[in-house]
N, C-alpha and C. Protein backbone atom coordinates (compact mmCIF):
# COMPACT_ATOMS: atom_id res chain seq x y z
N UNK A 1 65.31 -29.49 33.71
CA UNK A 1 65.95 -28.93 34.90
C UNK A 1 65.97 -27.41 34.80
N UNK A 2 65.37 -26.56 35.62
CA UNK A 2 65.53 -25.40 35.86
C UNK A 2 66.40 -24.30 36.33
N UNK A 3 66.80 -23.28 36.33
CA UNK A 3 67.73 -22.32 36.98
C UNK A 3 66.98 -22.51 38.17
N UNK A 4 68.38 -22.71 39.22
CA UNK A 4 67.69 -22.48 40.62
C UNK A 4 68.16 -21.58 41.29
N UNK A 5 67.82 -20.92 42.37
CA UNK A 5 68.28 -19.34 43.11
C UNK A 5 68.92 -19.70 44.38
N UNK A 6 69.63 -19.21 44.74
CA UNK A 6 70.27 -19.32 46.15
C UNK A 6 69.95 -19.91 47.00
N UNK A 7 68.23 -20.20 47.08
CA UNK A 7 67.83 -21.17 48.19
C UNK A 7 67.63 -22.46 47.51
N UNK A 8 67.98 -22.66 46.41
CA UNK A 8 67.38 -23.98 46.03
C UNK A 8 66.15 -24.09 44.94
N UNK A 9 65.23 -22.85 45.00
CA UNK A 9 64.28 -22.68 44.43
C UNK A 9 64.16 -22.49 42.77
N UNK A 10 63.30 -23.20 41.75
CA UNK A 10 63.53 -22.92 40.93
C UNK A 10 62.75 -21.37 40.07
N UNK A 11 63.96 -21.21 39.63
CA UNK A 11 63.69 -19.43 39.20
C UNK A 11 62.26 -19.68 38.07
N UNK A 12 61.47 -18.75 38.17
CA UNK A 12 60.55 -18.88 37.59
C UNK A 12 60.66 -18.45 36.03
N UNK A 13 59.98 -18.85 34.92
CA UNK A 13 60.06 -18.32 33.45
C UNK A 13 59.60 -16.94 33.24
N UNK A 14 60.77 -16.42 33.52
CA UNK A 14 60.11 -14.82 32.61
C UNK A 14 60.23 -14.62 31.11
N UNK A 15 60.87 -15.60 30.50
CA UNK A 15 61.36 -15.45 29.61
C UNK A 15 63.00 -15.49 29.49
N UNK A 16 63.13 -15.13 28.01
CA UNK A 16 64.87 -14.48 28.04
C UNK A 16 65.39 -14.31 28.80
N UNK A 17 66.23 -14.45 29.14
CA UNK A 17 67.14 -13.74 30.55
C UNK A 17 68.82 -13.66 30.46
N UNK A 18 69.76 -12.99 30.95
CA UNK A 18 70.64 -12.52 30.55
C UNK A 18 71.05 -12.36 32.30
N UNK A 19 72.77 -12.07 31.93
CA UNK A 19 73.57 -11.98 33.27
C UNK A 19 74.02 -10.63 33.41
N UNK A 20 73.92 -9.63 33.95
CA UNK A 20 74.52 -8.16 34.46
C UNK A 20 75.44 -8.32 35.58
N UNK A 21 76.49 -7.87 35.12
CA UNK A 21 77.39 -7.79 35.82
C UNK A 21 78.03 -6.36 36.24
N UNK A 22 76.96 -5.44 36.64
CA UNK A 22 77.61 -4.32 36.65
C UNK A 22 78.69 -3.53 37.19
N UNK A 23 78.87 -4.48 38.34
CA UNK A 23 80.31 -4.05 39.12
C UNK A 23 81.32 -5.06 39.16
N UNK A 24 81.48 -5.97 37.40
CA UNK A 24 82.25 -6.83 36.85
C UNK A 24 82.32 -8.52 37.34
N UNK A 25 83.22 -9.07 37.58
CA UNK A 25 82.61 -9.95 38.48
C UNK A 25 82.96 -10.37 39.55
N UNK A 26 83.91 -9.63 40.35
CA UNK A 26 83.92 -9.37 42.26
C UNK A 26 82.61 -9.03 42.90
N UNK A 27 81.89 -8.39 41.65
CA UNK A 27 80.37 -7.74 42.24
C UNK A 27 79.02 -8.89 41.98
N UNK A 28 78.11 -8.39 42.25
CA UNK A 28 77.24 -9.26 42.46
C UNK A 28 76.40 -9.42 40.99
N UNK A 29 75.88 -10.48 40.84
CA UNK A 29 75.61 -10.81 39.52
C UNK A 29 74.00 -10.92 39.55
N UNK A 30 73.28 -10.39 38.34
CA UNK A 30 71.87 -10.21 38.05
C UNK A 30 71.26 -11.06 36.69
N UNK A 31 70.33 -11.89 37.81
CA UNK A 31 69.91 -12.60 36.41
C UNK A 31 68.70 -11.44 35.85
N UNK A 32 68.31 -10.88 34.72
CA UNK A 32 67.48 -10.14 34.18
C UNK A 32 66.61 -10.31 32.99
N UNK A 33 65.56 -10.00 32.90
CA UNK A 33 64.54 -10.41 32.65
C UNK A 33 63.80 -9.59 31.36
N UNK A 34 63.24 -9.10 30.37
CA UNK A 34 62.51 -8.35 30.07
C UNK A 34 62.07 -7.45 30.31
N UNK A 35 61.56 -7.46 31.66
CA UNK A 35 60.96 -6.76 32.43
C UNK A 35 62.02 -5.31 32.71
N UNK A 36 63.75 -5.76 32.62
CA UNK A 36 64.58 -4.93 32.91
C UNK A 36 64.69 -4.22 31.92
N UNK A 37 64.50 -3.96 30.12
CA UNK A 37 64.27 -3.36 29.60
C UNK A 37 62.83 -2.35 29.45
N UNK A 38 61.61 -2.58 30.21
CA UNK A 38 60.52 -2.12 30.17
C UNK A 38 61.01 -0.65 31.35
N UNK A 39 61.67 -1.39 32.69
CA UNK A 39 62.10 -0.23 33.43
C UNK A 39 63.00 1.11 32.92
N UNK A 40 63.85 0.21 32.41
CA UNK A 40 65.09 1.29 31.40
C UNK A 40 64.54 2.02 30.70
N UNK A 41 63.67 1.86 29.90
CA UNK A 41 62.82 3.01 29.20
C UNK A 41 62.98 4.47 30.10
N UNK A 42 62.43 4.29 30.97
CA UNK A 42 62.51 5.60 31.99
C UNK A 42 63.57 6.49 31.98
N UNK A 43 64.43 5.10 32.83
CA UNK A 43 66.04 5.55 33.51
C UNK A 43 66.75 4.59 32.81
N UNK A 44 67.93 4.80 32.12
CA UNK A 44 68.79 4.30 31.23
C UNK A 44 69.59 3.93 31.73
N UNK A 45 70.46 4.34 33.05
CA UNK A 45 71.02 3.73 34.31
C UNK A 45 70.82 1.80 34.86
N UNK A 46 71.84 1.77 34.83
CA UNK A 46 71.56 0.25 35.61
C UNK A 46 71.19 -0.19 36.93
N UNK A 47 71.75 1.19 37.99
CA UNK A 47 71.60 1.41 39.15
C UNK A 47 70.01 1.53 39.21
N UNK A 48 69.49 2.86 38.27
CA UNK A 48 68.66 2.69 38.79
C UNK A 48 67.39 1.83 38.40
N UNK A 49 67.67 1.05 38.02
CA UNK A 49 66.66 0.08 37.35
C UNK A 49 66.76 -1.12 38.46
N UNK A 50 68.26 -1.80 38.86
CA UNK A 50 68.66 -2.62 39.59
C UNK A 50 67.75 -2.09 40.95
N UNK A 51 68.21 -0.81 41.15
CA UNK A 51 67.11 0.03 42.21
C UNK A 51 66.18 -0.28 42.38
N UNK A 52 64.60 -0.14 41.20
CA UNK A 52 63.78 -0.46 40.95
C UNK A 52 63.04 -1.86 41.29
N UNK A 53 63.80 -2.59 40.87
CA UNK A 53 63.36 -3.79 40.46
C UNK A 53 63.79 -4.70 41.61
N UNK A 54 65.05 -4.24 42.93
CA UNK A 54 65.49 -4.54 43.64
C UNK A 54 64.23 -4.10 44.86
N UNK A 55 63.35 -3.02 45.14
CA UNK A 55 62.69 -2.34 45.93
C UNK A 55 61.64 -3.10 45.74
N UNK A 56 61.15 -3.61 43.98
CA UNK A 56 59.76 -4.32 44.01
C UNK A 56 60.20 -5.66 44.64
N UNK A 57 61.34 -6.42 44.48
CA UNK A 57 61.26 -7.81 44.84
C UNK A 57 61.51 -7.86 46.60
N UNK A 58 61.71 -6.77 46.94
CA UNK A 58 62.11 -6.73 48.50
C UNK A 58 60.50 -6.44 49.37
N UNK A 59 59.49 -5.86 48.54
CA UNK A 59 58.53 -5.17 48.78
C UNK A 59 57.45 -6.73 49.05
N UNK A 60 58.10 -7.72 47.40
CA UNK A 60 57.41 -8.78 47.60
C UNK A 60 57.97 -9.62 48.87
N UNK A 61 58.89 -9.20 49.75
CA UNK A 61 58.94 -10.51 50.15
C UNK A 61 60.45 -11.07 50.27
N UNK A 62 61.19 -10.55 49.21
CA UNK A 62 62.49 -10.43 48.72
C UNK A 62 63.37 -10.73 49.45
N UNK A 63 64.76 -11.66 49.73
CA UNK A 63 65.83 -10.84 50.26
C UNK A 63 66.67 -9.82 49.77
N UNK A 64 67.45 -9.58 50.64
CA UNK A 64 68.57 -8.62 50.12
C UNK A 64 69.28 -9.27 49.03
N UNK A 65 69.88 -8.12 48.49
CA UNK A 65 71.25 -8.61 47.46
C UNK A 65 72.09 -9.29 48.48
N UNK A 66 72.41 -10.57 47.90
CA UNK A 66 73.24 -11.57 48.75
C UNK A 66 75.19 -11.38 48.27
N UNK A 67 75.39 -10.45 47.59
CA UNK A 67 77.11 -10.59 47.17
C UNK A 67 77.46 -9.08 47.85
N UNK A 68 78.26 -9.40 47.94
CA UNK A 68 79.22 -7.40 48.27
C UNK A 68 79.12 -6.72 47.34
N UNK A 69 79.79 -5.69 46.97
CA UNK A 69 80.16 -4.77 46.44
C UNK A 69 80.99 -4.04 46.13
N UNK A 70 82.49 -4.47 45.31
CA UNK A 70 83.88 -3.55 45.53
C UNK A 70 83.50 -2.38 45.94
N UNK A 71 84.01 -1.73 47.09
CA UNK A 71 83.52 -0.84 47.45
C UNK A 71 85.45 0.08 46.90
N UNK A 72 86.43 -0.43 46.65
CA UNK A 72 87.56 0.40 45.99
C UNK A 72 86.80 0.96 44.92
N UNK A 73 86.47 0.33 44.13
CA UNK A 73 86.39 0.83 42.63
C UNK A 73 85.50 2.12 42.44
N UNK A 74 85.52 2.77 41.84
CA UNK A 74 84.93 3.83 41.26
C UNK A 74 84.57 3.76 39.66
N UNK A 75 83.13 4.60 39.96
CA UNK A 75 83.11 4.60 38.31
C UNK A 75 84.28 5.35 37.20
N UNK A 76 84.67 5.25 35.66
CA UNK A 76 85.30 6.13 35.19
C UNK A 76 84.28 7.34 34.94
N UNK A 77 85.07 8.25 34.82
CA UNK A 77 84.48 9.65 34.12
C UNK A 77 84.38 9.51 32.88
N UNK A 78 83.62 10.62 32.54
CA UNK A 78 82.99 10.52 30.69
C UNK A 78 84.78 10.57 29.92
N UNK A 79 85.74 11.93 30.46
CA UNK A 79 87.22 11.70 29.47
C UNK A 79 87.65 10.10 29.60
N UNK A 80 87.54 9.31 30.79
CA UNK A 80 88.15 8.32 30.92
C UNK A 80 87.47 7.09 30.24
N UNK A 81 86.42 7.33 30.25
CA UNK A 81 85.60 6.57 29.37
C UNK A 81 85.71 6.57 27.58
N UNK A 82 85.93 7.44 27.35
CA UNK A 82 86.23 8.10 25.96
C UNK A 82 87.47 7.70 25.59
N UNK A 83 88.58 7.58 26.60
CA UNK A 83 90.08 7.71 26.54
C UNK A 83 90.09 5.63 26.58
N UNK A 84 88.91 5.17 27.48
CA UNK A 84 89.02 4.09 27.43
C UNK A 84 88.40 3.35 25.76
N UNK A 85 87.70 3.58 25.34
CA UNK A 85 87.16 3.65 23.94
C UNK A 85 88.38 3.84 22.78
N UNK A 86 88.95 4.78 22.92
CA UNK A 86 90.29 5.31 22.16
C UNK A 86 91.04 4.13 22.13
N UNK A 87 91.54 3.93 22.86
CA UNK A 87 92.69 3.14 23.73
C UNK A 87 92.13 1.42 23.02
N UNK A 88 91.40 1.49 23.27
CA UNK A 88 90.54 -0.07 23.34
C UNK A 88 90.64 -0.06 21.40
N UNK A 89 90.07 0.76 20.99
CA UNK A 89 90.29 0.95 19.26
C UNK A 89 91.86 0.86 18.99
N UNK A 90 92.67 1.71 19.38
CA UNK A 90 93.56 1.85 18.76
C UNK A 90 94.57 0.58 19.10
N UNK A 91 94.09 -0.52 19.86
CA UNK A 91 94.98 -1.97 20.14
C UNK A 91 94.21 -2.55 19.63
N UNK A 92 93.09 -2.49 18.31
CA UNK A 92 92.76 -3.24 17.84
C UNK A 92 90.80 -4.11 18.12
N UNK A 93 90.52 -3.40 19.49
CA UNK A 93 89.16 -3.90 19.50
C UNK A 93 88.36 -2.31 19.36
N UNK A 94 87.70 -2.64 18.24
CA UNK A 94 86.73 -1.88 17.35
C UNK A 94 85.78 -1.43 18.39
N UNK A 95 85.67 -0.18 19.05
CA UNK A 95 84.51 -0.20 19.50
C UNK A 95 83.06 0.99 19.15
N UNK A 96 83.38 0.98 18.05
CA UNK A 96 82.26 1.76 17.13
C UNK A 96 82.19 3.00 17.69
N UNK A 97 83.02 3.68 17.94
CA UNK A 97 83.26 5.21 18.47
C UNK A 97 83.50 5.20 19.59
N UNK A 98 84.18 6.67 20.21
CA UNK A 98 84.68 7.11 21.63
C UNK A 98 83.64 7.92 21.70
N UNK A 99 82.53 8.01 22.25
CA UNK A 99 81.43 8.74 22.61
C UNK A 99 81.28 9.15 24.29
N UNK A 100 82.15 7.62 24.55
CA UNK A 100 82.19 7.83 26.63
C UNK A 100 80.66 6.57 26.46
N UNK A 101 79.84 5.99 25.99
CA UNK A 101 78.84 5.13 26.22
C UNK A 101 79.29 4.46 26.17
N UNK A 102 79.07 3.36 27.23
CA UNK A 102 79.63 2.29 27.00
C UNK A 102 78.42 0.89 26.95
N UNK A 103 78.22 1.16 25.29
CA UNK A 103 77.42 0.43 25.27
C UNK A 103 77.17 -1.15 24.47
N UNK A 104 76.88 -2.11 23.71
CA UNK A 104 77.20 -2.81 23.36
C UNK A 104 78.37 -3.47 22.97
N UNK A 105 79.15 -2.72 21.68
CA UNK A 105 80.21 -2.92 21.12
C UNK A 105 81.35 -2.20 22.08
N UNK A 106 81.31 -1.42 22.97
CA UNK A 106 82.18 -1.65 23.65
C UNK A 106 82.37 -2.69 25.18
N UNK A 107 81.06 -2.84 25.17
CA UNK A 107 81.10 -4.24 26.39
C UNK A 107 81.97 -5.27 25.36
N UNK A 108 81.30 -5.75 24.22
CA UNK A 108 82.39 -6.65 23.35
C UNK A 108 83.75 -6.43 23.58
N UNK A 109 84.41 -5.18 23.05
CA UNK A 109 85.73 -4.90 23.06
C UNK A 109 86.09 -4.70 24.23
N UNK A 110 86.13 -4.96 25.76
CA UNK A 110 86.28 -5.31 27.10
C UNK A 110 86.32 -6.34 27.04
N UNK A 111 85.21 -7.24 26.49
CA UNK A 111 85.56 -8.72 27.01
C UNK A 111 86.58 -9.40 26.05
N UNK A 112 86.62 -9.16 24.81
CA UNK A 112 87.91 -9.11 23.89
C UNK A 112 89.18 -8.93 24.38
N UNK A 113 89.50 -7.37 24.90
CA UNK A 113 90.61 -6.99 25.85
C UNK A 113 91.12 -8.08 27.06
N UNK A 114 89.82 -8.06 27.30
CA UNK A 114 90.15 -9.30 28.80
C UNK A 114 90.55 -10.33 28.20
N UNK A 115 89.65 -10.99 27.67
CA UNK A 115 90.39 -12.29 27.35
C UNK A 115 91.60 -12.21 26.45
N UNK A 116 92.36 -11.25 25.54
CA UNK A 116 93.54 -11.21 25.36
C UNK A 116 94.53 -10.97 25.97
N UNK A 117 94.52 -10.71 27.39
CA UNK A 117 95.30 -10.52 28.18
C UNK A 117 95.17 -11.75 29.21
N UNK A 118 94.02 -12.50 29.29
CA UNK A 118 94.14 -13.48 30.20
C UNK A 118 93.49 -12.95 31.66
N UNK A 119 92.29 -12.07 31.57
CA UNK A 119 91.62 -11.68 32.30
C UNK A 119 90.39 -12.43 32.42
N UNK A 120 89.12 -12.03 33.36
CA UNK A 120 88.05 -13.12 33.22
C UNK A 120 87.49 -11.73 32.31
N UNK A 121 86.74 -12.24 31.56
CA UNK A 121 85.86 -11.46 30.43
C UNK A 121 84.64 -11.33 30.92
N UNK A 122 84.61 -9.95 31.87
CA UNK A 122 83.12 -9.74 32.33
C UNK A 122 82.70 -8.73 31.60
N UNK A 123 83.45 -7.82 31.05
CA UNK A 123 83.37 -6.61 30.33
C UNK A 123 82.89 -5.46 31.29
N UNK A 124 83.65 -5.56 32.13
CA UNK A 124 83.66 -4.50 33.48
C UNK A 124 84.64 -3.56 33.10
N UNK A 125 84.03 -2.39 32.44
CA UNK A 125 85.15 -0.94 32.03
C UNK A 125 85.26 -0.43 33.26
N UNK A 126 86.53 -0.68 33.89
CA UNK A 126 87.22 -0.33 35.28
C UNK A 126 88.11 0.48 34.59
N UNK A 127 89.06 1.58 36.13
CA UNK A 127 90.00 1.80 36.22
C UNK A 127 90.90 1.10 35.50
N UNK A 128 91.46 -0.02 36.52
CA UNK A 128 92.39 -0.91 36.31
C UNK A 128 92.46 -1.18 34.85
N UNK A 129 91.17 -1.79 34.36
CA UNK A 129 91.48 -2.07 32.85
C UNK A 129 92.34 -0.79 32.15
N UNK A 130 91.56 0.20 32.06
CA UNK A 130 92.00 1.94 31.36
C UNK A 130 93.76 1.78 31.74
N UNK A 131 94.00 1.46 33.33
CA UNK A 131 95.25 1.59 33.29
C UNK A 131 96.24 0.71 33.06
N UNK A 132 95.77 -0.55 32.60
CA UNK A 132 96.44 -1.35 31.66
C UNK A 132 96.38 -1.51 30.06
N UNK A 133 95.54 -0.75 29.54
CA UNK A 133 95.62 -0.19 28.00
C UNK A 133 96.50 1.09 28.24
N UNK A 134 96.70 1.81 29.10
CA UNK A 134 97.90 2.95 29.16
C UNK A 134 99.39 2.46 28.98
């Protein structure tokens, strides 16, 4: 039995594939492929890769992105990001430095956070989270 896509269709084998959740999970969810690390090379951004890869499948033929978009939320800033890193270490989830990247080990220590509080564990470094480690 295969992954199937919104219409029913079964998703084709790219390989590996993984879930992005970049605007946590009120936002719309990306199944991704290999192919999404070959783009990143470029642009290190998720936007703009999602960009990318969103323009080729629309180009093929594509629909639109089918979910919304919190349109409240905002990204954090690099202090808030840093301050969120801090914060996230100093209650105990390790997140291998306050650099402001938020990259592996601190997606971990988000979804850690979340689920110790009884959140859904998307590892969406929001506001809200930052202002509930305050």
């Amino acid at each position: 039995l295969g992954i199937r896509d919104t219409d029913g269709h079964t998703v084709p084998n790219h390989g590996n594939a993984s879930i992005l959740l970049p605007a946590g999970a009120r936002g719309a969810a990306f199944m991704i492929f290999p192919n999404f690390n070959v783009i990143e090379r470029y642009n290190a951004a998720d936007a703009y890769v999602i960009g990318i890869g969103h323009l080729a499948d629309r180009i093929r033929g594509g629909k639109p992105i089918q979910a919304s978009w919190p349109r409240e939320d905002r990204a954090l800033t690099l202090p808030e990001r840093v301050e969120l890193q801090e914060r996230l270490t100093s209650a105990g989830f390790d997140t291998g430095g306050a650099d402001g990247k938020i990259g592996p080990r601190t997606l971990a220590s988000v979804r850690a956070f979340q689920r110790s509080i009884g959140m859904i564990p998307d590892g969406y470094a929001s506001l809200d989270l930052l202002k509930r480690l305050r």
